[in-house]
C-alpha atoms as a PDB file:
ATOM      1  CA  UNK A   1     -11.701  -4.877   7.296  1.00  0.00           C
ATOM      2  CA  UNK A   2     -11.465  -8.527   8.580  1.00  0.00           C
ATOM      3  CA  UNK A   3     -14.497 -10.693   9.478  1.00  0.00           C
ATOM      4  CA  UNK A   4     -14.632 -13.436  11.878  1.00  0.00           C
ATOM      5  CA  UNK A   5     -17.115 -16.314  13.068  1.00  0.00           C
ATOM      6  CA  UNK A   6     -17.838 -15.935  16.800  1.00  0.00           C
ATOM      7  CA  UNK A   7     -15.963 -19.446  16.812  1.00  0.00           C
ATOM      8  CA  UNK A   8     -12.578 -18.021  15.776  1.00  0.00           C
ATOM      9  CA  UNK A   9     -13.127 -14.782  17.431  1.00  0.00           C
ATOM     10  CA  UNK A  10     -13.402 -16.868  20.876  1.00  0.00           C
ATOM     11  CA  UNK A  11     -10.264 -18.790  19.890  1.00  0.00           C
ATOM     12  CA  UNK A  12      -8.033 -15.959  18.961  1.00  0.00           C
ATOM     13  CA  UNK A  13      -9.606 -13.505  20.854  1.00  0.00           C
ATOM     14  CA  UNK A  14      -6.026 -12.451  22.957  1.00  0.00           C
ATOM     15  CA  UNK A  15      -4.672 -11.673  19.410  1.00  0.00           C
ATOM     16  CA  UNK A  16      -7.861 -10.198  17.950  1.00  0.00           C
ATOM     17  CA  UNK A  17      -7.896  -7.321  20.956  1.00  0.00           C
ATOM     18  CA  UNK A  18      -4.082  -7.079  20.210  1.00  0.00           C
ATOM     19  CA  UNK A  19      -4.462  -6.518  16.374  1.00  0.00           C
ATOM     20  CA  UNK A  20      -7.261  -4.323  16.757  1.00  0.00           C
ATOM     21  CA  UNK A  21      -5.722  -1.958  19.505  1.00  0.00           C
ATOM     22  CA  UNK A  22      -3.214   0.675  18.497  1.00  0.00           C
ATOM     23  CA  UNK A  23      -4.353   1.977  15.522  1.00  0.00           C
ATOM     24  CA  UNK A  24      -5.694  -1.500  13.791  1.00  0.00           C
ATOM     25  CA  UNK A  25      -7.877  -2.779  11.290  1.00  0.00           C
ATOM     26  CA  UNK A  26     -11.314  -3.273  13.078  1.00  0.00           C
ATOM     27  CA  UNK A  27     -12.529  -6.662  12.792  1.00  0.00           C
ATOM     28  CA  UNK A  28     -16.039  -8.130  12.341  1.00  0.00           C
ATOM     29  CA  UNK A  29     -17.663 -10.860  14.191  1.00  0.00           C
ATOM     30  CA  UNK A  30     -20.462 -12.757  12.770  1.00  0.00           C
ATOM     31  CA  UNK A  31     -22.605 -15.498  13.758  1.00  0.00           C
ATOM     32  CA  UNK A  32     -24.404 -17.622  10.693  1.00  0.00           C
ATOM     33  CA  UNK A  33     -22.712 -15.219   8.160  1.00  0.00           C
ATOM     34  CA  UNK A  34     -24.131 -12.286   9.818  1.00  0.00           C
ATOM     35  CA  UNK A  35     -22.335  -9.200  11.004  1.00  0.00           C
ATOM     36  CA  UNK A  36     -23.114  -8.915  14.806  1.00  0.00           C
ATOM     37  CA  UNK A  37     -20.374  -6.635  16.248  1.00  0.00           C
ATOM     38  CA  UNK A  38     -17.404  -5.306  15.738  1.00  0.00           C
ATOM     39  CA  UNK A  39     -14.369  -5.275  17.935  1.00  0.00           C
ATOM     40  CA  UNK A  40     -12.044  -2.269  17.366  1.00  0.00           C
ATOM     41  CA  UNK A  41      -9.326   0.380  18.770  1.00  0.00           C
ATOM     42  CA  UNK A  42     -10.765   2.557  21.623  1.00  0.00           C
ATOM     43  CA  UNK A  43      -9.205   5.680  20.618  1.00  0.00           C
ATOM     44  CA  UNK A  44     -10.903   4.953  17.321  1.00  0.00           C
ATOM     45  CA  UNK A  45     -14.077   4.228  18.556  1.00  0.00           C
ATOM     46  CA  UNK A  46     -14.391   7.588  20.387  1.00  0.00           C
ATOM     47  CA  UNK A  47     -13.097   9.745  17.607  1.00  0.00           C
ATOM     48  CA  UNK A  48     -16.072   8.331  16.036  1.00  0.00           C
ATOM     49  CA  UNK A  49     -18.591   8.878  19.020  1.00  0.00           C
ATOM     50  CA  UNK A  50     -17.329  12.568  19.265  1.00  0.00           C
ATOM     51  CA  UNK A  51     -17.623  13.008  15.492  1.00  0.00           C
ATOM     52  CA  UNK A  52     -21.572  11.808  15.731  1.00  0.00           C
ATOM     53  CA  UNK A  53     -21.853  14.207  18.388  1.00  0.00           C
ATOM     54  CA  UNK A  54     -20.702  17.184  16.835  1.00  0.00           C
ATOM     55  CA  UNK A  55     -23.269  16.201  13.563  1.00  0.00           C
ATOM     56  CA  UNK A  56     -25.966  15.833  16.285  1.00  0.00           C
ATOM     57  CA  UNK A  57     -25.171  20.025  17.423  1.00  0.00           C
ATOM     58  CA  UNK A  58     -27.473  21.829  15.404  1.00  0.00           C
ATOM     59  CA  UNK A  59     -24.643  24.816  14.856  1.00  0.00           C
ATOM     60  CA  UNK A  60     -22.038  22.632  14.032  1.00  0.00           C
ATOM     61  CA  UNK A  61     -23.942  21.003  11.672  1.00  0.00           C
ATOM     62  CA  UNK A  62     -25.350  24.234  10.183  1.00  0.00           C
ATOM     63  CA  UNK A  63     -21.931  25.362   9.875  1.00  0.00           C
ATOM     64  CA  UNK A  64     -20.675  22.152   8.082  1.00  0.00           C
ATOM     65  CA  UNK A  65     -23.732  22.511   5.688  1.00  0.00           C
ATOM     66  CA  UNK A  66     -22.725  25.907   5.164  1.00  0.00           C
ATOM     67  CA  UNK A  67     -19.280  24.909   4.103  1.00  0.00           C
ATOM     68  CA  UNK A  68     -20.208  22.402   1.885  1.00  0.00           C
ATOM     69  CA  UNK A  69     -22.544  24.498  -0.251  1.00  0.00           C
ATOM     70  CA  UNK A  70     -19.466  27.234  -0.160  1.00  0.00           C
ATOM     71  CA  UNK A  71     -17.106  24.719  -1.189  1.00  0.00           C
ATOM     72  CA  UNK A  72     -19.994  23.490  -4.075  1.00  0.00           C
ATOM     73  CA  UNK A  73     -20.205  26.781  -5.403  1.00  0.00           C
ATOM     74  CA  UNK A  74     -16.610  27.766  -5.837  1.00  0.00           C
ATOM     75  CA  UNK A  75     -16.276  29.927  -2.420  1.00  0.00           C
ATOM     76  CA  UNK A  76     -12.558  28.735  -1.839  1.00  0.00           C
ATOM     77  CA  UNK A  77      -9.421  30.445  -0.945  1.00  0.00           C
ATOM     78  CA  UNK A  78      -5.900  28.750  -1.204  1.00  0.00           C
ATOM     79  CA  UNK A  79      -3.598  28.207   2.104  1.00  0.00           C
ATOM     80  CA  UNK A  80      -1.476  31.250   0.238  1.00  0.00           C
ATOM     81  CA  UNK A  81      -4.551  33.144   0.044  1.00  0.00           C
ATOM     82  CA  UNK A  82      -5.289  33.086   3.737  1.00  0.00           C
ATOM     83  CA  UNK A  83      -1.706  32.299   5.135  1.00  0.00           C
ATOM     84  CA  UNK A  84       0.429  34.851   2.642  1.00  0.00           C
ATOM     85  CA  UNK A  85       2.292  31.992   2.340  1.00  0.00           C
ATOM     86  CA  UNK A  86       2.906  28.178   2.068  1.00  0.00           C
ATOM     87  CA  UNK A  87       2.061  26.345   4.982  1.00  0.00           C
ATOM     88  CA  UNK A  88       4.135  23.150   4.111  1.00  0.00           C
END
């Protein structure tokens, strides 16, 4: 991930948006050598809001728990089991 001072950030900032949209590389801007935000693709930012809402839903994350400790213990099946077949 690239960082940035606010300084270049404010100079570049037409080709920051454009390198960061699409699918890019977020980029960090910090003042003094310290991270204060972070510029980055809006479809990526709310996959990642919609991810921390799902953890915040008690059943989803129950169920997430759930299959962690199944996949921790063994309590797997294979694509072939569940399919009859290759998927790919």
């Amino acid at each position: 991930m690239e960082a940035m001072s606010i300084a270049e950030a404010r100079a570049n900032f037409s080709s920051v948006v454009k390198g960061t949209s699409s699918g890019g590389e977020p980029v960090i801007i910090h003042s003094r050598g310290k991270p204060k935000v972070v510029i980055m693709d809006v479809a990526e930012y709310r996959e990642i809001m919609a991810t921390l809402e799902e953890m915040n839903d008690p059943e989803a994350r129950a169920l997430l728990e759930k299959g962690e400790e199944d996949i921790k213990k063994g309590r797997t099946k294979t694509v072939e089991e569940i399919f009859g077949e290759a998927i790919l």
